[in-house]
Protein backbone atom coordinates (compact mmCIF):
# COMPACT_ATOMS: atom_id res chain seq x y z
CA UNK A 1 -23.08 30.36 -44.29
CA UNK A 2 -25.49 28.09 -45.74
CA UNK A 3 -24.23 24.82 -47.68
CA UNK A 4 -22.91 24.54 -51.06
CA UNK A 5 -23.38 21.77 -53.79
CA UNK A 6 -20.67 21.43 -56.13
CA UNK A 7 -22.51 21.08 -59.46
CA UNK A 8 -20.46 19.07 -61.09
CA UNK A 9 -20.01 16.35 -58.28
CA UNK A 10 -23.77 16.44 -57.64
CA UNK A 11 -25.65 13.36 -59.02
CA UNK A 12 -29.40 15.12 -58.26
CA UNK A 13 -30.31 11.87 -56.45
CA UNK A 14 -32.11 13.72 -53.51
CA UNK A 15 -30.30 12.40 -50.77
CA UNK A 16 -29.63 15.56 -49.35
CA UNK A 17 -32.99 16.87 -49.97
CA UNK A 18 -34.75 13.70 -47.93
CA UNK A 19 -32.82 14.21 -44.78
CA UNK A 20 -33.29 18.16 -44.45
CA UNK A 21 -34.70 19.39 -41.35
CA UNK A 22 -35.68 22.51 -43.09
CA UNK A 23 -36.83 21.91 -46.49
CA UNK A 24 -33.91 24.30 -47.86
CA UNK A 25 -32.92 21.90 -50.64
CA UNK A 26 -34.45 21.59 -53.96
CA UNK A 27 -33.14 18.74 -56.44
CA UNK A 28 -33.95 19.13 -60.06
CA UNK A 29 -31.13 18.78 -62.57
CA UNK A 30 -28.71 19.23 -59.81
CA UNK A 31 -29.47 19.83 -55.93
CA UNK A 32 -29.81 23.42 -55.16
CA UNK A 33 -29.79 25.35 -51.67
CA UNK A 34 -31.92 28.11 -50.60
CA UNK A 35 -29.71 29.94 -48.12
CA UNK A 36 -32.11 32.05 -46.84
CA UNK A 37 -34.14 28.84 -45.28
CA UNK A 38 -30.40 26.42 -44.49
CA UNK A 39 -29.80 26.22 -41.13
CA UNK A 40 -26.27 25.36 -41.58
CA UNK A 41 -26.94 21.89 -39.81
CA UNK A 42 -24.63 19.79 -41.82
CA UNK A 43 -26.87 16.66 -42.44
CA UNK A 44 -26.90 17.01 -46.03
CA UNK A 45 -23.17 17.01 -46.25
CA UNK A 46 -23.42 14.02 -44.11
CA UNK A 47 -25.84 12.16 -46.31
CA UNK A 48 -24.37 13.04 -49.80
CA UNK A 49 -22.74 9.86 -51.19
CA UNK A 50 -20.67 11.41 -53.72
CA UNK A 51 -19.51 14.52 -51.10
CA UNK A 52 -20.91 17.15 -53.55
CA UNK A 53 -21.90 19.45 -50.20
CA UNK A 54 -19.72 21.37 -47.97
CA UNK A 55 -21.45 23.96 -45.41
């Protein structure tokens, strides 16, 4: 199961997006997921300062 950004906890301020081994996170008005390319690592979760991500 690939991670999930809560939307309305999500600040867009690319943390999550910097630290992915993969490249599976876009951050625009909000950080987005593909799922198709998350590896389910759980550094984004790790890295989000407001805990927007859960895996």
């Amino acid at each position: 199961m690939a991670a999930v950004v809560n939307k309305e906890l999500c600040t867009a301020c690319g943390s999550c997006a910097s630290v992915c081994p993969v490249d599976a996170i876009a951050v625009n008005e909000k950080a987005e997921v593909d799922a198709d390319t998350c590896i389910d690592c759980g550094t984004c979760v790790d890295e989000c300062p407001v805990k927007a991500i859960t895996v």
